[in-house]
Protein backbone atom coordinates (compact mmCIF):
# COMPACT_ATOMS: atom_id res chain seq x y z
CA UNK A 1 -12.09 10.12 -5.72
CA UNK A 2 -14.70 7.86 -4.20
CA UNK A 3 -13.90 4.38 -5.27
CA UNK A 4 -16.60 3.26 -3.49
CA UNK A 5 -18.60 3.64 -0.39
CA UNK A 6 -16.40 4.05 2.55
CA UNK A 7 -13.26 4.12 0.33
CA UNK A 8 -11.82 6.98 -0.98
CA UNK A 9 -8.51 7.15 -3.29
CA UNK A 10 -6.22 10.41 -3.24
CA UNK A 11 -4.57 9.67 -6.58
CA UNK A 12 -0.99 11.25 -7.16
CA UNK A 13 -0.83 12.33 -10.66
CA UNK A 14 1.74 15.00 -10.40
CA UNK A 15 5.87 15.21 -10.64
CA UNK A 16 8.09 14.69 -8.25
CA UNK A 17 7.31 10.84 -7.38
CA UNK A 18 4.72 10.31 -4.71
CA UNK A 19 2.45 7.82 -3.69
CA UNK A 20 -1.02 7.28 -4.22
CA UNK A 21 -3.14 7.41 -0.51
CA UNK A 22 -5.76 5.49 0.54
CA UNK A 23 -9.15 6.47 3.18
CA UNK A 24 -11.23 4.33 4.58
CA UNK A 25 -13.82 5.83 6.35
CA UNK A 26 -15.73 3.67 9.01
CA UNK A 27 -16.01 3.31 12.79
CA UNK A 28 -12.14 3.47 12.52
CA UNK A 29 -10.58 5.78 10.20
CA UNK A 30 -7.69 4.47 8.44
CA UNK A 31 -5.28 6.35 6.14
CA UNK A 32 -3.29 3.73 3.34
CA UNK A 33 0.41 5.11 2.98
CA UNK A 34 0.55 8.40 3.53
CA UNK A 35 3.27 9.24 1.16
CA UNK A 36 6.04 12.41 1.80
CA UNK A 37 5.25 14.80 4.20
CA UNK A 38 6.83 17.70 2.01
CA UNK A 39 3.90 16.64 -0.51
CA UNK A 40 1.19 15.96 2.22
CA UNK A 41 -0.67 19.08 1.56
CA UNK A 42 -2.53 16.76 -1.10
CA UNK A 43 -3.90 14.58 1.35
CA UNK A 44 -4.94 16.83 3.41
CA UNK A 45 -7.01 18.46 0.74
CA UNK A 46 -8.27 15.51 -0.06
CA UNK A 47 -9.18 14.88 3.58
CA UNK A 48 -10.99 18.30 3.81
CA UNK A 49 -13.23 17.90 1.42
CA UNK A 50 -14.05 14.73 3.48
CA UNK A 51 -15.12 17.33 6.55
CA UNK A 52 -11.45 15.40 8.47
CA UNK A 53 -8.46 16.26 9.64
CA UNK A 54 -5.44 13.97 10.65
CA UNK A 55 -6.69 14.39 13.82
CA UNK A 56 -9.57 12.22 12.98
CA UNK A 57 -7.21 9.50 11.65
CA UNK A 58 -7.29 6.43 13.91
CA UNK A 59 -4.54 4.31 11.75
CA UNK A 60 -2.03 4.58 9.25
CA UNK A 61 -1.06 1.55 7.56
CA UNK A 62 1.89 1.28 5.59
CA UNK A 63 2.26 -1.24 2.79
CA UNK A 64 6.05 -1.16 2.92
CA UNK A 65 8.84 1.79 4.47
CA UNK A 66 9.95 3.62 1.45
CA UNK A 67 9.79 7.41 2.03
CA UNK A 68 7.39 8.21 -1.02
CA UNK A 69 5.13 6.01 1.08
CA UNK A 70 5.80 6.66 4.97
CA UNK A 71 7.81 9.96 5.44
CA UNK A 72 4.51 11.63 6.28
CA UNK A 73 3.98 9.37 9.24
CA UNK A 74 5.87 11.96 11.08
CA UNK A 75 3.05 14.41 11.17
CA UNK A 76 0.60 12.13 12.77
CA UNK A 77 0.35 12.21 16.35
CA UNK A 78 -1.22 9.74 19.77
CA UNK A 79 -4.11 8.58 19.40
CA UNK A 80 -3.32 7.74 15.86
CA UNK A 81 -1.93 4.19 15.97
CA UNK A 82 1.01 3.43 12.76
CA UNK A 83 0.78 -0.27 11.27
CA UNK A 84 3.67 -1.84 9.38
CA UNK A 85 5.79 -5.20 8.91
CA UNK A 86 8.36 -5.70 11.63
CA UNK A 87 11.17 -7.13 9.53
CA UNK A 88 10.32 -4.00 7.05
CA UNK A 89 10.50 -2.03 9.93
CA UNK A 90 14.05 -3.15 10.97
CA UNK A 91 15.10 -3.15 7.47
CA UNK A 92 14.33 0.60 6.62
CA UNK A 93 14.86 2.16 10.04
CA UNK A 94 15.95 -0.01 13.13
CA UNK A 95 14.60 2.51 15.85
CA UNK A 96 16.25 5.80 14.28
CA UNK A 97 13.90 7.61 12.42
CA UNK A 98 10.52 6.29 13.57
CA UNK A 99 8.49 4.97 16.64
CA UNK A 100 8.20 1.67 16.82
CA UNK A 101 4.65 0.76 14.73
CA UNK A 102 1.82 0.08 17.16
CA UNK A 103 0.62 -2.75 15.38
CA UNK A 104 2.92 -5.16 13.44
CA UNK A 105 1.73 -6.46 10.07
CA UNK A 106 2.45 -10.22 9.78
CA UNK A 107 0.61 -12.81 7.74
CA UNK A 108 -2.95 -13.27 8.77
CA UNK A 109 -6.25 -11.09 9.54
CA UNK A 110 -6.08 -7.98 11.18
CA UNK A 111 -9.50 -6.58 12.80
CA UNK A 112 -9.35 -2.64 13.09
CA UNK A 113 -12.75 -1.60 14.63
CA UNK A 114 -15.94 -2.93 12.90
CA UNK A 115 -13.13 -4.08 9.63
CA UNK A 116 -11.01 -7.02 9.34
CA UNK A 117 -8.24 -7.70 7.00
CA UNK A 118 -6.04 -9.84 5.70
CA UNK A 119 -2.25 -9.10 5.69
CA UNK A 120 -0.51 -10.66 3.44
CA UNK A 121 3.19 -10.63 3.51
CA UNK A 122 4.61 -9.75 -0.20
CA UNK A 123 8.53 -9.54 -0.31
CA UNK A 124 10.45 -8.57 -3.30
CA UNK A 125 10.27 -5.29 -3.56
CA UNK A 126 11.30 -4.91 -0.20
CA UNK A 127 11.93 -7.51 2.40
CA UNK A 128 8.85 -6.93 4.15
CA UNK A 129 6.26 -5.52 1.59
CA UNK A 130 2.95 -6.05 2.64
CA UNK A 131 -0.51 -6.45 0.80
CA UNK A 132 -3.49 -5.57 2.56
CA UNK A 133 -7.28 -7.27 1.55
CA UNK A 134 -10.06 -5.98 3.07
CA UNK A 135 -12.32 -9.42 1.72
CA UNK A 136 -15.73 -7.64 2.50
CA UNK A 137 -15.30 -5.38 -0.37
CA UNK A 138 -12.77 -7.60 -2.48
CA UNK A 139 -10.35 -4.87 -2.41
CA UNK A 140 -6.27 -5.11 -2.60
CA UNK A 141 -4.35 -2.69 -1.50
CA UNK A 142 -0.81 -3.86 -3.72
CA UNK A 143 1.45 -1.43 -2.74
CA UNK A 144 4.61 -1.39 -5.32
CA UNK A 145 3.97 -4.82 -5.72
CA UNK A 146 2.34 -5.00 -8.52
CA UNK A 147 0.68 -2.16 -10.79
CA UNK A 148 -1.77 -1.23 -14.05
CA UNK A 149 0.74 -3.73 -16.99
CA UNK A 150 3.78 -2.89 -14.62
CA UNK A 151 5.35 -4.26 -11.19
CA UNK A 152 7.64 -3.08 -8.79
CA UNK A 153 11.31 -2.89 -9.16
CA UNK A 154 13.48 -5.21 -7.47
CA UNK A 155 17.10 -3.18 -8.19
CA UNK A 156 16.91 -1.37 -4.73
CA UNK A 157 18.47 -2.76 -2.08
CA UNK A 158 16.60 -5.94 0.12
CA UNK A 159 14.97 -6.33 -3.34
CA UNK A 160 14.60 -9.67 -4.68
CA UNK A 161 13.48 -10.18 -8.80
CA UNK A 162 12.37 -14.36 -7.67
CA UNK A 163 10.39 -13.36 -4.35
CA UNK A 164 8.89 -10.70 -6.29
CA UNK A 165 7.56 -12.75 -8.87
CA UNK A 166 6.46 -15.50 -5.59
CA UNK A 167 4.42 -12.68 -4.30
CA UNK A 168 2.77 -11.50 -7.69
CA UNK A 169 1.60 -15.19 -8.06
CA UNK A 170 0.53 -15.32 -4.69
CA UNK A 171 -1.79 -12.59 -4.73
CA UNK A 172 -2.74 -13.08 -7.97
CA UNK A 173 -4.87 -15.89 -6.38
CA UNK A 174 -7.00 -13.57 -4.61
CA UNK A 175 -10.79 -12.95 -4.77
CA UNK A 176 -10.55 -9.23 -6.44
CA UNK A 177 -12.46 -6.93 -7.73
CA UNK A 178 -10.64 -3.84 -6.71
CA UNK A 179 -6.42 -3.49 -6.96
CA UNK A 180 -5.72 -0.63 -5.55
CA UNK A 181 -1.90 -0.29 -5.97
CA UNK A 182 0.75 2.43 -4.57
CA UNK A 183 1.63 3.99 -8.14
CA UNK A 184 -0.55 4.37 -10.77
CA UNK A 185 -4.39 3.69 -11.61
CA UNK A 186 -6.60 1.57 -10.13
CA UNK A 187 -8.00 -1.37 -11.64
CA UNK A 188 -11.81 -2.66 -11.19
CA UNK A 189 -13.51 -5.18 -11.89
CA UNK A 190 -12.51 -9.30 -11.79
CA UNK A 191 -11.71 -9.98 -15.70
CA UNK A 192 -10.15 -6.44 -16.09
CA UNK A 193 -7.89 -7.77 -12.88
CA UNK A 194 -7.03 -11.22 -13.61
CA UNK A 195 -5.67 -9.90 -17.37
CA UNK A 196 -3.51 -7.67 -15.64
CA UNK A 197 -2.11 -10.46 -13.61
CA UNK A 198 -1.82 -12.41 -16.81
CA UNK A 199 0.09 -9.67 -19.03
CA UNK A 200 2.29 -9.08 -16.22
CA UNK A 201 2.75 -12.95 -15.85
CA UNK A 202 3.59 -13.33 -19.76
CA UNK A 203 5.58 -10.26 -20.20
CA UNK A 204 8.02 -8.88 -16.89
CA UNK A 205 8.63 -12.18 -15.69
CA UNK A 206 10.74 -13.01 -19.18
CA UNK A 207 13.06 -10.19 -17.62
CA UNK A 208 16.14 -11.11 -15.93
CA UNK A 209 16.13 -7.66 -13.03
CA UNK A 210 13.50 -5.03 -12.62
CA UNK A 211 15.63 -1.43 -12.21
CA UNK A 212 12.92 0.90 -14.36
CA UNK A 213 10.06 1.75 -12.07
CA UNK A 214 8.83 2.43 -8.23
């Protein structure tokens, strides 16, 4: 679906777990986790009907290195550059599975072609969880962070239930009219946002450990 003008949201809706995928389609084409490769015949649908290819993919960005997120990274090849944290980067794979990212995501703004961001780093699901706002269009990507009245579990391991609640209440600061997270549906608009934030606030953080979703 186009969520708006050079942004474009391949929604997983179907069983087994994958990831929602993200395309932003300027000078530089960037691709938003690209979820499991055995399910990556969605994106690529998605991509055709777009008139690309992964060969026309100049980034992938990856909010955080669970597989439902980044095993497709695999079928990406030079030019295409890979983005992710480098703790998170350690943490899930310490050189044995993937290439070292091309571009590491710490805190601060990221400029990828005519595009900058802001990387924000997000742990609690994972030790180096990132969020990713592109300010021009008030959009936040959220990754498992946080979701539509749900958040991110913390049970898994480098999780952490008090950083994740840190990082909810971090972003939750941020100019947004688009959350855009990894699971889920999308949220728009700033009121619709902000009560999200709020019910998440007043309900999951009375809870002790998170061990029931993504």
């Amino acid at each position: 679906m186009e969520v708006f003008q050079g942004l474009h949201a391949f929604i997983w809706q179907s069983y087994p777990q994958n990831c929602n995928t993200y395309f932003i389609d300027g000078n530089k084409k960037i691709l938003i986790d690209p979820g499991f490769a055995q399910l990556f015949s969605h994106v690529e649908t998605e991509l055709a009907d777009l008139n690309m290819t992964v060969d026309n993919i100049d980034v992938v960005m990856a909010t955080h290195g669970h597989p439902d997120h980044v095993d497709a990274w695999g079928l990406f090849h030079k030019p295409t550059l890979f983005a992710m944290n480098d703790e998170e980067y350690e943490f899930v794979d310490g050189g044995h599975y993937f290439d070292k990212p091309d571009i590491l995501l710490g805190d601060g703004e990221l400029a990828i072609g005519d595009q900058m961001f802001q990387v924000i780093v997000t742990p609690g699901h994972s030790p180096g969880s990132v969020c990713l706002y592109w300010p021009a269009a008030k959009a936040l990507f959220s990754g498992d962070l946080i979701f539509n009245r749900n958040i991110g579990r913390s049970d898994l391991m480098g999780g952490d239930f008090e950083l994740l609640k840190e990082s909810i209440k971090k972003i939750a600061r941020i100019d947004c009219e688009y959350l855009l997270p990894g699971h889920g549906d999308i949220l728009i608009g700033k009121e619709v946002i902000k009560a999200n934030f709020e019910m998440v606030e007043d309900f999951w953080f009375n809870q002790k450990k998170l061990s029931f979703f993504r």
